[in-house]
N, C-alpha and C. Protein backbone atom coordinates (compact mmCIF):
# COMPACT_ATOMS: atom_id res chain seq x y z
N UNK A 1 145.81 106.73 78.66
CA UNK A 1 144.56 107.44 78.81
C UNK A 1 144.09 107.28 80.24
N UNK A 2 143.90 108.67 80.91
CA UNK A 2 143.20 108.34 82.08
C UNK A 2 142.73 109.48 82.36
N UNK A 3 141.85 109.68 83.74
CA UNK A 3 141.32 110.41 84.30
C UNK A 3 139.71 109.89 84.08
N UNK A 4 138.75 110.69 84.66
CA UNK A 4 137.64 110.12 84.67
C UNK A 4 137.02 110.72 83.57
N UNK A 5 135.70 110.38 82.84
CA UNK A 5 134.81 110.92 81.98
C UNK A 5 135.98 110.53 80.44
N UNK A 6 137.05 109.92 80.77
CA UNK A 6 137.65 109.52 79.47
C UNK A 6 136.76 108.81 78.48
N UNK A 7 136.68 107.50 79.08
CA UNK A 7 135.90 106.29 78.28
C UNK A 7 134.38 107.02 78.14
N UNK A 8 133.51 107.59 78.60
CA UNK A 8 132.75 108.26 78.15
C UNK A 8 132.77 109.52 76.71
N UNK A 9 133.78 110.02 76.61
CA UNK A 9 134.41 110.89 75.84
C UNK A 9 134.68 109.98 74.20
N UNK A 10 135.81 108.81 74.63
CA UNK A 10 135.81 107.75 73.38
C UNK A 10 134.50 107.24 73.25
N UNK A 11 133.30 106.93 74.14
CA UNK A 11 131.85 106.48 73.62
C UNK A 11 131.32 107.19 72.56
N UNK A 12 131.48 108.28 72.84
CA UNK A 12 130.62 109.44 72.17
C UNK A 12 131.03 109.37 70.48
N UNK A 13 132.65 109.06 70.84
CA UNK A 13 133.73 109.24 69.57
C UNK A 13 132.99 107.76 68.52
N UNK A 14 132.80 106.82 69.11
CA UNK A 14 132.27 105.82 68.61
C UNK A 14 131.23 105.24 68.33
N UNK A 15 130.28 106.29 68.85
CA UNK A 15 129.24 106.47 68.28
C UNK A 15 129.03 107.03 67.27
N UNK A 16 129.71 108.40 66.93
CA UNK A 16 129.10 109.02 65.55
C UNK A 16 130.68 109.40 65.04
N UNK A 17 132.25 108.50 65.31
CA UNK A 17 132.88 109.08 64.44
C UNK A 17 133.82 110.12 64.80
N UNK A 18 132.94 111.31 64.41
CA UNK A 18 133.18 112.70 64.46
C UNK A 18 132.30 113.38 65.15
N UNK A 19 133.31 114.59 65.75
CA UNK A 19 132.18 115.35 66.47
C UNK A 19 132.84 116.91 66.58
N UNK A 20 132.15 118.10 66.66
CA UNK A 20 133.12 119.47 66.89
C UNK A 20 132.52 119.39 68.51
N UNK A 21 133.84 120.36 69.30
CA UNK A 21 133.28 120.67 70.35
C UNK A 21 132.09 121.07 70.89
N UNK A 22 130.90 121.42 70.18
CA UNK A 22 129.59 121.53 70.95
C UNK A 22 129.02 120.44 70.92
N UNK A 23 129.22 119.59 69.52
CA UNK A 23 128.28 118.66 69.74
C UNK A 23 128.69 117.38 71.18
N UNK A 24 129.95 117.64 71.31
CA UNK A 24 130.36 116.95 72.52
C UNK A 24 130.31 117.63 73.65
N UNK A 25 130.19 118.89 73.54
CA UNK A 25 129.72 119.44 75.12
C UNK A 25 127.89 118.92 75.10
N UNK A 26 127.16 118.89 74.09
CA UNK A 26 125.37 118.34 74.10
C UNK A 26 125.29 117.72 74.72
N UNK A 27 126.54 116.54 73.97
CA UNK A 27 125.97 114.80 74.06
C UNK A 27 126.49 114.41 75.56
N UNK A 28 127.47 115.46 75.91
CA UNK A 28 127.75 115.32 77.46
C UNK A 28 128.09 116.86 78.66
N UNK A 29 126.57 117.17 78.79
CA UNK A 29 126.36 118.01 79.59
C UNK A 29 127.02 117.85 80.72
N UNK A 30 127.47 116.61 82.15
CA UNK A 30 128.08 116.88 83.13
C UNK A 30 129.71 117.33 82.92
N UNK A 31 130.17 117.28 81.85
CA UNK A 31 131.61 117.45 81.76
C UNK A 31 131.62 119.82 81.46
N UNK A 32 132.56 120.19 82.32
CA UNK A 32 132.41 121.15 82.54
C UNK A 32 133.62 121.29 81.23
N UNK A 33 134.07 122.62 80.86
CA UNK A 33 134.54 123.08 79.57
C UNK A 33 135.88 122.80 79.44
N UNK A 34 136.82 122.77 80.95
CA UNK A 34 137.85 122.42 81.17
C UNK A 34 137.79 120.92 81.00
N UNK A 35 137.29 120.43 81.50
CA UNK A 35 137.83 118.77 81.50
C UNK A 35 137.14 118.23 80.12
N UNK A 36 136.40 118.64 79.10
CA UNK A 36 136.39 118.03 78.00
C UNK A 36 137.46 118.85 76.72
N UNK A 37 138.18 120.02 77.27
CA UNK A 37 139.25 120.50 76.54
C UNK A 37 140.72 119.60 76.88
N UNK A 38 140.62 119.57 78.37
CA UNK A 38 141.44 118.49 78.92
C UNK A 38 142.12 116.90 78.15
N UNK A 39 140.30 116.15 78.11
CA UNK A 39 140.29 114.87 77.26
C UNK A 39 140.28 115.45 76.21
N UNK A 40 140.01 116.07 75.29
CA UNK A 40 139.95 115.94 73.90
C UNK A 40 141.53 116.69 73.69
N UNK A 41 142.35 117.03 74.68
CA UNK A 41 143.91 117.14 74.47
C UNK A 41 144.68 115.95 74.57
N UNK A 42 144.24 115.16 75.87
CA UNK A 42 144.75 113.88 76.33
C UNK A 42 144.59 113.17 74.92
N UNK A 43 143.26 113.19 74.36
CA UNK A 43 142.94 111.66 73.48
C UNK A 43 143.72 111.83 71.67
N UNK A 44 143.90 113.37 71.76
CA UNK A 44 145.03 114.03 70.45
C UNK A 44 146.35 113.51 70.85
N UNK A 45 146.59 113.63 71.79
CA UNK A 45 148.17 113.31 72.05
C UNK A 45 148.61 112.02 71.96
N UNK A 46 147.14 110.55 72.52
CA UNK A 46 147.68 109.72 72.60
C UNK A 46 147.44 108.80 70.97
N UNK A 47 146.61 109.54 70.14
CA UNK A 47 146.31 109.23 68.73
C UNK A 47 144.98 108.64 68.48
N UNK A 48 144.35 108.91 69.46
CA UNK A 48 142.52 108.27 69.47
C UNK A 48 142.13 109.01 68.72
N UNK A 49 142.13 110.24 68.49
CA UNK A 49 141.20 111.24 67.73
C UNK A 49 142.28 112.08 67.23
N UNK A 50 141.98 112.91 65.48
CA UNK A 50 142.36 113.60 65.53
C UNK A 50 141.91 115.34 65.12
N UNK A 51 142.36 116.01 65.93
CA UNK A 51 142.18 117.64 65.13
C UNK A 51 141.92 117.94 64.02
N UNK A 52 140.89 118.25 63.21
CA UNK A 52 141.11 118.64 61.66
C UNK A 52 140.58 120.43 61.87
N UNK A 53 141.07 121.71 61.45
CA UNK A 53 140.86 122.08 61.28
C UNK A 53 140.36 123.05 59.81
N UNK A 54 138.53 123.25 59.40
CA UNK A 54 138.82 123.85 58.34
C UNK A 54 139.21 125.45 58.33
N UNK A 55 139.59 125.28 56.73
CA UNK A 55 140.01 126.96 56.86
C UNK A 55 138.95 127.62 56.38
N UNK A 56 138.76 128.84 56.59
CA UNK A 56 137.31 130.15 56.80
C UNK A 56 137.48 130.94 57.41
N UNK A 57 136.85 131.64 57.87
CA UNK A 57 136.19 131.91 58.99
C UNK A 57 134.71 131.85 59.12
N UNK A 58 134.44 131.90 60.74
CA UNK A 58 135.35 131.28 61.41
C UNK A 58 135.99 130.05 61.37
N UNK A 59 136.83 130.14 62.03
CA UNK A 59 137.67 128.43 61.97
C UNK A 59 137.00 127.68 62.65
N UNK A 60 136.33 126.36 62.12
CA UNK A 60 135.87 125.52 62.65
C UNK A 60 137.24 124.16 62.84
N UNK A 61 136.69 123.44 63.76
CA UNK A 61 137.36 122.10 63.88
C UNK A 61 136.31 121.23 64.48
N UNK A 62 136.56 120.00 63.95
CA UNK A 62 135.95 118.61 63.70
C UNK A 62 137.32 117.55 64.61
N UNK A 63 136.71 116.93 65.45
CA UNK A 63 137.55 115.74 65.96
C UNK A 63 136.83 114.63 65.33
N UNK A 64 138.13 113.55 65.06
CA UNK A 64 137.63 112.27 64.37
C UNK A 64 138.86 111.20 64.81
N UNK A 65 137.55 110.05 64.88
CA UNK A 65 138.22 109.23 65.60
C UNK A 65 139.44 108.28 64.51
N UNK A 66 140.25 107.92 65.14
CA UNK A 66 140.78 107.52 64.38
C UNK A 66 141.18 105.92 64.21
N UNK A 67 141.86 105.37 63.50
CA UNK A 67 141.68 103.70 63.52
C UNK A 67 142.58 103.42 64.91
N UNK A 68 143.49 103.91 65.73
CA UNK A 68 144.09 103.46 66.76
C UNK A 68 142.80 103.88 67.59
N UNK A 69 141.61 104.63 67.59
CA UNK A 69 140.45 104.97 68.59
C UNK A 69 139.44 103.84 68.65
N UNK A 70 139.51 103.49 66.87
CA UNK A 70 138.23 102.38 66.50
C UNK A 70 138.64 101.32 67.55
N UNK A 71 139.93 100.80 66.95
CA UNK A 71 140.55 100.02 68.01
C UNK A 71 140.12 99.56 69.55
N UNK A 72 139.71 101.03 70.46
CA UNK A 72 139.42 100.47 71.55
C UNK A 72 137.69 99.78 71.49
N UNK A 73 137.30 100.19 70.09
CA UNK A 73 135.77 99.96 70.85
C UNK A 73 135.07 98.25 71.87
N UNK A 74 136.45 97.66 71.28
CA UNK A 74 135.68 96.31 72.15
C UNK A 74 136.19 96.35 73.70
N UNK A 75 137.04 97.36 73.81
CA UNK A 75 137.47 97.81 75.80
C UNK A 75 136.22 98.50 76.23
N UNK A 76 136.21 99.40 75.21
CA UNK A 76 134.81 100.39 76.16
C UNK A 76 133.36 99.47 76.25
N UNK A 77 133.18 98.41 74.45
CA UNK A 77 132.19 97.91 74.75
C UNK A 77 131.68 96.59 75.94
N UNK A 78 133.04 96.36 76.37
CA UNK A 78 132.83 95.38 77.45
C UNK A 78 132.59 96.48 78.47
N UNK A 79 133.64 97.12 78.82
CA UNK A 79 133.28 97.91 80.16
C UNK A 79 131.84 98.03 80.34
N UNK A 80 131.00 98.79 79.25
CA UNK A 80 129.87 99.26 79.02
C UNK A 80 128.96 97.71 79.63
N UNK A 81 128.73 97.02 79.14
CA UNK A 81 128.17 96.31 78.95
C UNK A 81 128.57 95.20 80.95
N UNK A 82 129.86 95.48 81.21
CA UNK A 82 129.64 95.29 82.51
C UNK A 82 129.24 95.99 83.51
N UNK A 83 129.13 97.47 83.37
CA UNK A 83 128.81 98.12 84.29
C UNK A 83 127.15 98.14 84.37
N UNK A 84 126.84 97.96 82.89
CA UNK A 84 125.42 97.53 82.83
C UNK A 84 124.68 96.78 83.56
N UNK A 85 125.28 95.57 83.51
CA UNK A 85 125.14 94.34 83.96
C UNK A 85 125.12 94.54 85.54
N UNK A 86 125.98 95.19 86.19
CA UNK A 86 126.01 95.61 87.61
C UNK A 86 125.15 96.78 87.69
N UNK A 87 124.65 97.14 87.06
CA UNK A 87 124.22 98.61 87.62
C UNK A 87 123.18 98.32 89.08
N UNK A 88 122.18 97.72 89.16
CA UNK A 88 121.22 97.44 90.45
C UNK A 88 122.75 96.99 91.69
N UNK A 89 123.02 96.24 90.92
CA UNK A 89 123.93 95.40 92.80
C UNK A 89 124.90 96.90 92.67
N UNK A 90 125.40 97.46 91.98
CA UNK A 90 126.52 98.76 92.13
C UNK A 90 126.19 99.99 92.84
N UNK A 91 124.44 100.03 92.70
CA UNK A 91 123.66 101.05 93.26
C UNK A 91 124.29 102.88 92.76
């Protein structure tokens, strides 16, 4: 997993789970349409989340995190919690 706005992307995922693409374009307005189609390809491929699509129309799809995603939450929650910690001296 890399590139930037990743670990922000798995936050979101671990916060509520599940999410369809708008509610993750809401919860993160600076990510432009390409780079959260980007990560949410990257994070399918590497098994963090997966695709469910229902059938209807229209076709909706739901990303959900999955237990290799739950997995990272104590990487992101340290990161989180150090960048916190730096935020004044990091400016």
């Amino acid at each position: 997993m890399a590139g930037r706005w990743t670990p922000l992307v798995v936050r979101e995922f671990l916060r509520c789970g599940q999410a369809t693409y708008s509610e993750l374009s809401a919860a993160l307005p600076a990510l432009s349409d390409k780079v959260l189609s980007d990560r949410l390809a990257q994070l399918t491929g590497a098994g963090v989340i997966e695709r469910r699509r229902t059938p209807g129309w229209p076709p909706r799809v739901r990303y959900v995190l999955t237990s290799q995603g739950r997995a990272l939450e104590p990487v992101v929650r340290s990161m989180w919690e150090w960048g916190t910690a730096r935020r004044d001296v990091l400016g």
